[in-house]
C-alpha atoms as a PDB file:
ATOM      1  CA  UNK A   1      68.705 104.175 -19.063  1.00  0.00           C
ATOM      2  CA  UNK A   2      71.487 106.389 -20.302  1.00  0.00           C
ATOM      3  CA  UNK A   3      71.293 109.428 -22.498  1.00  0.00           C
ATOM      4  CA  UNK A   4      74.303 111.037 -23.132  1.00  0.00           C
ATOM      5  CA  UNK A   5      73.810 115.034 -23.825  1.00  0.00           C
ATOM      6  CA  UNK A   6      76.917 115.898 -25.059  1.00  0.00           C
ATOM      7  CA  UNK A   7      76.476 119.328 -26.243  1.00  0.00           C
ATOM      8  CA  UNK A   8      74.458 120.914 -23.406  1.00  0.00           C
ATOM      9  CA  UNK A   9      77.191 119.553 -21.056  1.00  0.00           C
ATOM     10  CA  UNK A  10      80.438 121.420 -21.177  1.00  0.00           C
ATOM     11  CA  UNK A  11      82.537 118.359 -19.095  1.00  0.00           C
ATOM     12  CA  UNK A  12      80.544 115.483 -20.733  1.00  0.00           C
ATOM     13  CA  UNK A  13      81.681 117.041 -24.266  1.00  0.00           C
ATOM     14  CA  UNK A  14      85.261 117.386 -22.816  1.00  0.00           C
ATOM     15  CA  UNK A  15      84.856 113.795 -22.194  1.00  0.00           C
ATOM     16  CA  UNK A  16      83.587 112.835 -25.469  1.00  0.00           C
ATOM     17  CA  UNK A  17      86.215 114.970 -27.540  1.00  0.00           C
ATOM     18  CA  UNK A  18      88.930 112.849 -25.028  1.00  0.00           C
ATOM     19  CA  UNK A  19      87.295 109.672 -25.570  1.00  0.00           C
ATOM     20  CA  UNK A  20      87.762 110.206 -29.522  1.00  0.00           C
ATOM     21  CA  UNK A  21      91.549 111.084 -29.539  1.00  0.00           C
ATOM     22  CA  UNK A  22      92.057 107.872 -27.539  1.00  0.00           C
ATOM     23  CA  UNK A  23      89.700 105.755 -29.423  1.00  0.00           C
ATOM     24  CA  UNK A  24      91.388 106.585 -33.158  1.00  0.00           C
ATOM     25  CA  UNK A  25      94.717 106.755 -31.782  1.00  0.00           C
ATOM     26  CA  UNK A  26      94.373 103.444 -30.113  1.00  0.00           C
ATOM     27  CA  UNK A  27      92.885 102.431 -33.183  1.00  0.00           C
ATOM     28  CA  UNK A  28      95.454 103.675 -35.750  1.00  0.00           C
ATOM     29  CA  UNK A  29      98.275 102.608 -33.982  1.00  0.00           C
ATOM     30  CA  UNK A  30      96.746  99.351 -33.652  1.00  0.00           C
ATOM     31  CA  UNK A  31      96.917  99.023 -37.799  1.00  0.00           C
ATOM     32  CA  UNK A  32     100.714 100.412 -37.583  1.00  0.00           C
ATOM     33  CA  UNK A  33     102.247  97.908 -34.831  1.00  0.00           C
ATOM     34  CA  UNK A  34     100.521  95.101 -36.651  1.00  0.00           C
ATOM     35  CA  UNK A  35     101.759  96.111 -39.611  1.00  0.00           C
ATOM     36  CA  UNK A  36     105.512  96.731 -38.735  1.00  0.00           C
ATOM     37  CA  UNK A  37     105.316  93.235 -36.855  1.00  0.00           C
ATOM     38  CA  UNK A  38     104.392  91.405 -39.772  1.00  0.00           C
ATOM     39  CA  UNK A  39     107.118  92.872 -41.800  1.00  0.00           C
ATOM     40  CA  UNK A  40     105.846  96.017 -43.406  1.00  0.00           C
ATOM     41  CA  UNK A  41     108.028  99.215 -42.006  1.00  0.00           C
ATOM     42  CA  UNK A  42     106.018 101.543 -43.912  1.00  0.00           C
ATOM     43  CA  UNK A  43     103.360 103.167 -41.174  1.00  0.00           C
ATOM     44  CA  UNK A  44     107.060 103.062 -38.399  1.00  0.00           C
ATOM     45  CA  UNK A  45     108.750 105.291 -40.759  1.00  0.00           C
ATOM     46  CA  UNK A  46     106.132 107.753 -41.524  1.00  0.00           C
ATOM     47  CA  UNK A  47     105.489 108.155 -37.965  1.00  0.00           C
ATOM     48  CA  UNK A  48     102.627 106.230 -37.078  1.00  0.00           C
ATOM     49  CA  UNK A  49     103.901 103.892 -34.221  1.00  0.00           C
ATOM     50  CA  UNK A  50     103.111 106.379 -31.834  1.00  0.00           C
ATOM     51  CA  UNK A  51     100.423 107.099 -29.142  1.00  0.00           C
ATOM     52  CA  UNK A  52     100.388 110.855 -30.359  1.00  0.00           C
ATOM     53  CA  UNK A  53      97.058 111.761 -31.158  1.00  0.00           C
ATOM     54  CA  UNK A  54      98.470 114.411 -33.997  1.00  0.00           C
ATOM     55  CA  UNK A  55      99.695 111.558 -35.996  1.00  0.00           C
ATOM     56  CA  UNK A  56      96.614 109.858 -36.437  1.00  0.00           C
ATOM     57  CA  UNK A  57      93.871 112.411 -36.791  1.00  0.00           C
ATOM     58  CA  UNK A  58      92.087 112.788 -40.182  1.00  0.00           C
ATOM     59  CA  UNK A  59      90.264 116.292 -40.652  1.00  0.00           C
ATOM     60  CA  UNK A  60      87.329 115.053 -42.839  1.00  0.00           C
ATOM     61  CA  UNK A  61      86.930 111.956 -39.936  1.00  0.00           C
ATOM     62  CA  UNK A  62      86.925 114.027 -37.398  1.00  0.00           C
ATOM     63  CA  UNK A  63      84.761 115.902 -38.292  1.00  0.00           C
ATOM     64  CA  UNK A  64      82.065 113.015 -38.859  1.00  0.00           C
ATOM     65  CA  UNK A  65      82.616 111.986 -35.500  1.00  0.00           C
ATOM     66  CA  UNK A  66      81.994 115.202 -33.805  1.00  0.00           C
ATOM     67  CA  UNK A  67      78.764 115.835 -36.287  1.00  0.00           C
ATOM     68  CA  UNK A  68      77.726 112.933 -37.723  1.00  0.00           C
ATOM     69  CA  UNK A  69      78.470 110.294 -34.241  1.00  0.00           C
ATOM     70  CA  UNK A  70      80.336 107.915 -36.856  1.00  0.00           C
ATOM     71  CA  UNK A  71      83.683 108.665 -38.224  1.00  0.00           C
ATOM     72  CA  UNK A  72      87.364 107.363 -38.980  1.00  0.00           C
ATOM     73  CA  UNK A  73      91.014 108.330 -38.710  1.00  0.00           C
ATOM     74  CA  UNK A  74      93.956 109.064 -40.982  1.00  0.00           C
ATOM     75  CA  UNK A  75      94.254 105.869 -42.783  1.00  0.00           C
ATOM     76  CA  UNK A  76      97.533 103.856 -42.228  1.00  0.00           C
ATOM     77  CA  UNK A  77      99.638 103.220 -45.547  1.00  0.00           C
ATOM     78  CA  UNK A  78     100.865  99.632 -45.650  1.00  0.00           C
ATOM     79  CA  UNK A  79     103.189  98.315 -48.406  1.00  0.00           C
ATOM     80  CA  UNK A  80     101.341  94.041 -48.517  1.00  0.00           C
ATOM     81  CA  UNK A  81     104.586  93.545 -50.750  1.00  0.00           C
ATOM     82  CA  UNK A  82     106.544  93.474 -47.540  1.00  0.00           C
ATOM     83  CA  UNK A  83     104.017  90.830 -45.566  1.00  0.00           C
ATOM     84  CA  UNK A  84     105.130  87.486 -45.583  1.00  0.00           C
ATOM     85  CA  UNK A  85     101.482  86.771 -46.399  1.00  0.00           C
ATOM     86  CA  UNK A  86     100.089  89.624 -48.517  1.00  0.00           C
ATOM     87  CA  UNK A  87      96.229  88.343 -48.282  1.00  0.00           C
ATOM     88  CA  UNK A  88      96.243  87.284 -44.837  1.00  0.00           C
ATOM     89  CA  UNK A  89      98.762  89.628 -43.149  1.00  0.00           C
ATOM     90  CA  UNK A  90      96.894  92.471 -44.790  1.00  0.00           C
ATOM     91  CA  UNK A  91      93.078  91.346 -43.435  1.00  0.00           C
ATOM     92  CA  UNK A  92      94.796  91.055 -40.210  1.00  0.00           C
ATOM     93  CA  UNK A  93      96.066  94.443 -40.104  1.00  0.00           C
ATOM     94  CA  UNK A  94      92.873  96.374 -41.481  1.00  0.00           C
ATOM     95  CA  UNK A  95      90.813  94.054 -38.780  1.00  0.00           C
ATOM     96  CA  UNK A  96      93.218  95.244 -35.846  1.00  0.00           C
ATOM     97  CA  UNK A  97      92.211  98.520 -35.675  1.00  0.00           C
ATOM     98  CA  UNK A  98      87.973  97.839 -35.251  1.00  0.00           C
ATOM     99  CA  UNK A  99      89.445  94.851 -32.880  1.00  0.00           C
ATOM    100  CA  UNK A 100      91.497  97.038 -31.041  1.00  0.00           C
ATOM    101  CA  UNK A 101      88.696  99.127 -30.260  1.00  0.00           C
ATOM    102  CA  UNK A 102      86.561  96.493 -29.562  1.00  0.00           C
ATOM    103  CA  UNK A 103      89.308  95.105 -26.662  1.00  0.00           C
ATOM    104  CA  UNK A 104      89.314  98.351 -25.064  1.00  0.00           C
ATOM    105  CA  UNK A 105      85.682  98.406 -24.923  1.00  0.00           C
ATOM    106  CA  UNK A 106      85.144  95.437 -23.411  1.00  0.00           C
ATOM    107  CA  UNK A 107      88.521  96.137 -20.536  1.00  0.00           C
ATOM    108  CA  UNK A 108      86.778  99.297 -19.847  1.00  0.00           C
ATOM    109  CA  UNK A 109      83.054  97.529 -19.581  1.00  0.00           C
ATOM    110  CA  UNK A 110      84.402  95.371 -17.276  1.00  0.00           C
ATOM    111  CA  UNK A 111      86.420  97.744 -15.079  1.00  0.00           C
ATOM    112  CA  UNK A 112      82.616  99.502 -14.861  1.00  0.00           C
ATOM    113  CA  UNK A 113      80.572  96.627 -14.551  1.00  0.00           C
ATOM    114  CA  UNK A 114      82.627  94.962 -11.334  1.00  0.00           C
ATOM    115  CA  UNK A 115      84.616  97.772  -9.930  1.00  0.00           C
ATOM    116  CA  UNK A 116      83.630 100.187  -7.997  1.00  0.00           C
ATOM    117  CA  UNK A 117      83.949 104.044  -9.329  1.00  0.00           C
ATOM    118  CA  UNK A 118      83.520 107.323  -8.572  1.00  0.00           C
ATOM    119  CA  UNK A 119      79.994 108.610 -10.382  1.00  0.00           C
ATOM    120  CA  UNK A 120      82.316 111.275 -13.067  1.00  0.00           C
ATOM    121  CA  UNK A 121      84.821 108.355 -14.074  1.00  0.00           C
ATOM    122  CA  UNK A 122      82.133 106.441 -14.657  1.00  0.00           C
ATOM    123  CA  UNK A 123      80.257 108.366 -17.105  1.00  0.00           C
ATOM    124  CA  UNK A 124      83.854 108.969 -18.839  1.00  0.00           C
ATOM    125  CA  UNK A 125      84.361 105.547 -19.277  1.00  0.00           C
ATOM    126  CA  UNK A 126      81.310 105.284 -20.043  1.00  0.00           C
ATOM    127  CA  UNK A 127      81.242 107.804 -23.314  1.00  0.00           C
ATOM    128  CA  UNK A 128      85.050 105.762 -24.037  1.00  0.00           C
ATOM    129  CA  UNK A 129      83.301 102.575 -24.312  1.00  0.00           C
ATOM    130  CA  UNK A 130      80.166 104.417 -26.920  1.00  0.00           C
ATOM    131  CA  UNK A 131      83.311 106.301 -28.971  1.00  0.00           C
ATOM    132  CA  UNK A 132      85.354 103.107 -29.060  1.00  0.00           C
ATOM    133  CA  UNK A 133      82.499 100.547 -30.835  1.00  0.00           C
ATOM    134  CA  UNK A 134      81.073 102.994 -32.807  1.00  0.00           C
ATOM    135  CA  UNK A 135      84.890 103.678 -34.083  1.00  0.00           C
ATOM    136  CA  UNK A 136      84.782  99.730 -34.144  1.00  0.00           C
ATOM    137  CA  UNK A 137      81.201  99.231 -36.196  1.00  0.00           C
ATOM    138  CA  UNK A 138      81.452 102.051 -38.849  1.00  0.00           C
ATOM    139  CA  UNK A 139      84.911 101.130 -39.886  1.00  0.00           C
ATOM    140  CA  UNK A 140      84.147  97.595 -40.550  1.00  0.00           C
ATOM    141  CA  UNK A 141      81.340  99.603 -43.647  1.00  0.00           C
ATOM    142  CA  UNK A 142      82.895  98.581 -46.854  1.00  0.00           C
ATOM    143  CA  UNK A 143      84.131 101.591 -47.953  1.00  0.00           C
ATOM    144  CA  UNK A 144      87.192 103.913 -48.258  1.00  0.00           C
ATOM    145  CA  UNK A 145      89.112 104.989 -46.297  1.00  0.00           C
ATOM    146  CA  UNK A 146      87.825 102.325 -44.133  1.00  0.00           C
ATOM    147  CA  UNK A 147      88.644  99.547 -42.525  1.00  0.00           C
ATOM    148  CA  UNK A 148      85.971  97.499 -44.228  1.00  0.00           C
ATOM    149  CA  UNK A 149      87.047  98.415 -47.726  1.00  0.00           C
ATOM    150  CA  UNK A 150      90.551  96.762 -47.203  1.00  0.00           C
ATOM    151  CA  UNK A 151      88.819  93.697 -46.184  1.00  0.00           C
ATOM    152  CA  UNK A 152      86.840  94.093 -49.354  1.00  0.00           C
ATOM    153  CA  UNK A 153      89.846  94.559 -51.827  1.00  0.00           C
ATOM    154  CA  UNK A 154      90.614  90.948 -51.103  1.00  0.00           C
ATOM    155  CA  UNK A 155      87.582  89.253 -52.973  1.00  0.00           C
ATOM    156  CA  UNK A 156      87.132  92.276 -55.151  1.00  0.00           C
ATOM    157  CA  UNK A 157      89.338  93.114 -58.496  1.00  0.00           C
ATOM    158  CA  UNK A 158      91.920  95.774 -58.583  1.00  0.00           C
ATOM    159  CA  UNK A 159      89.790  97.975 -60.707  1.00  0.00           C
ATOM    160  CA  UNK A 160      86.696  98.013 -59.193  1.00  0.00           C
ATOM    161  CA  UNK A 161      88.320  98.757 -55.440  1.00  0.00           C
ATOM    162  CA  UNK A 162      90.587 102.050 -57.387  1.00  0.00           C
ATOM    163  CA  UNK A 163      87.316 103.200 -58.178  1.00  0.00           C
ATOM    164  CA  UNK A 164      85.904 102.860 -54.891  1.00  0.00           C
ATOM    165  CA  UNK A 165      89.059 104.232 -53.312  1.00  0.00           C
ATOM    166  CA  UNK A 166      88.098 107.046 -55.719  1.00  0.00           C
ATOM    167  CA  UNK A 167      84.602 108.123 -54.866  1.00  0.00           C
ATOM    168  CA  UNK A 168      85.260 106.980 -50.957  1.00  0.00           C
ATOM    169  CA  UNK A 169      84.657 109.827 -49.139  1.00  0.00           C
ATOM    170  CA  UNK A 170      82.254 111.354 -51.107  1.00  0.00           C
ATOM    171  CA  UNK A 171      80.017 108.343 -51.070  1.00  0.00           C
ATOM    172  CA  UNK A 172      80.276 108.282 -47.410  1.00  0.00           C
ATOM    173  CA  UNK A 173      79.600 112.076 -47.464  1.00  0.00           C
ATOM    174  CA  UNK A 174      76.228 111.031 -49.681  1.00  0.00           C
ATOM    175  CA  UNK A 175      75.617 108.453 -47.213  1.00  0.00           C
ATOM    176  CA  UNK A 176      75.772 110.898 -44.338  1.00  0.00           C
ATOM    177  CA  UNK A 177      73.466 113.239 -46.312  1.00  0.00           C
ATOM    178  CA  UNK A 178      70.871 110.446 -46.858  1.00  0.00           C
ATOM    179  CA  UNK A 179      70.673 108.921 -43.685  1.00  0.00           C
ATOM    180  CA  UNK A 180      69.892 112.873 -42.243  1.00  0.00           C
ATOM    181  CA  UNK A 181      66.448 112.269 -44.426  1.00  0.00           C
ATOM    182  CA  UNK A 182      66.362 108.215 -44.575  1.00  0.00           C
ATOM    183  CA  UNK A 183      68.371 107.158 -41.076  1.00  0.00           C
ATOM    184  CA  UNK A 184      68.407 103.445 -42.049  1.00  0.00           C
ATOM    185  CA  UNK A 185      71.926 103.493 -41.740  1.00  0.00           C
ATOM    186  CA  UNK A 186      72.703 105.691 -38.761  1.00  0.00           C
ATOM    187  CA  UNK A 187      69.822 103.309 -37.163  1.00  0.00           C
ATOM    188  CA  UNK A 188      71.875 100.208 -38.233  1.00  0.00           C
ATOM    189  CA  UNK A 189      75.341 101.702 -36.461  1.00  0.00           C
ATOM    190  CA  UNK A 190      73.338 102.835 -33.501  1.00  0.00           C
ATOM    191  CA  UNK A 191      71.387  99.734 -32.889  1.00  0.00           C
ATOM    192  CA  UNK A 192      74.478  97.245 -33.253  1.00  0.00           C
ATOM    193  CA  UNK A 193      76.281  99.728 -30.992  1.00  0.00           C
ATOM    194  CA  UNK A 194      73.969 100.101 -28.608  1.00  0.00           C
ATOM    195  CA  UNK A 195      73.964  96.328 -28.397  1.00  0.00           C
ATOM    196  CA  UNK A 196      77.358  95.804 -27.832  1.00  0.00           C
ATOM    197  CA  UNK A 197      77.242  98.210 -25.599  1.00  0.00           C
ATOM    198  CA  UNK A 198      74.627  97.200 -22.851  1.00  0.00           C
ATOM    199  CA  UNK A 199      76.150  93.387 -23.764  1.00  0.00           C
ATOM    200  CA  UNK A 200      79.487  95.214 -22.064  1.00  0.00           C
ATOM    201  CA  UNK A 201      78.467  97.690 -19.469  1.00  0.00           C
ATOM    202  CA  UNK A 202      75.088  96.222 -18.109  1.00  0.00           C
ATOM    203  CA  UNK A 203      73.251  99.487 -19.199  1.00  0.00           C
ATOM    204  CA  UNK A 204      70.976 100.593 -21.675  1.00  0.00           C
ATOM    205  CA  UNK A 205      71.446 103.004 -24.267  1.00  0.00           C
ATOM    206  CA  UNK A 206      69.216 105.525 -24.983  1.00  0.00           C
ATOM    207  CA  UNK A 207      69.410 106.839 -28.443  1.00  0.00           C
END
């Protein structure tokens, strides 16, 4: 069994803060390179093709992840006008980031499963794997700014998703609120992560 006690262990928190930087910025840049190959310049020119961790961090995300376990990262602007398919283009670019993080998972799972590793990298890939399909699994929720809510605004009308782009964060700030008194949704993310997760590494996951 694993339990990972983050805050009573100065290096395993190190870890954990690391593993998030990677995680969103792999995940961010994922939406931008997708995006600038299938046509749209937009995220390239505002800086978002890059592996700098700066670029990509969103305050209010952040700060969900290193509270809450679940959080997000400063969303990537895309212009669909400049896809050669709007619809499909744009699904594929709000699905690369939660895929992206779902790749590394499973690279790193196997690395840990069949290679052979010192007991401290272990535990940090470990904690990379957790941080990267929890990234993966709450973005794919229906709601701005994340992932899932892009994928949403293609069966939804225009309307309804500019008022859900409105009331995003503070739903998902209710959401967090609720779930502190009634954690059926914290219990959804950490089940379906903790699935993926011994389905990857071999290991359980204590929550």
């Amino acid at each position: 069994m694993l339990l990972f006690n983050l805050f009573t262990n100065p290096l395993q928190f190190i870890a954990f803060a690391l593993a998030i930087l990677i995680a969103i910025t792999i995940h961010e840049y994922a939406h931008a390179w997708t995006a600038n190959y299938y046509g749209d310049a937009t995220a390239k020119l505002q800086g978002r093709l890059t592996f700098n961790p700066i670029a990509h961090l969103d305050l209010m995300g952040t700060i969900f992840l290193l509270v809450a376990g679940f959080g997000w990262g400063k969303p990537v602007i895309i212009n669909p006008a400049n896809f050669r398919n709007p619809k499909l283009d744009s699904l594929t670019v709000a699905l690369a980031g939660p895929m992206s993080n779902l790749f590394l998972a499973v690279i790193l799972g196997l690395l840990y499963r069949f290679v052979p590793l010192p007991a401290a990298l272990g535990q940090v890939m470990l904690i990379l794997i957790l941080i990267n399909l929890t990234l993966m699994i709450f973005n794919l929720i229906p709601i701005p700014p994340l992932d899932g809510s892009k994928i949403l605004a293609l069966f939804v009308n225009e309307q309804t998703y500019l008022l859900l782009q409105q009331f995003g964060v503070t739903l998902l700030l209710v959401i967090l609120i609720i779930s502190s008194f009634v954690p059926a949704i914290s219990h959804f993310i950490s089940q379906t992560v903790a699935f993926f997760f011994s389905l990857i590494t071999g290991k359980s996951l204590l929550l």
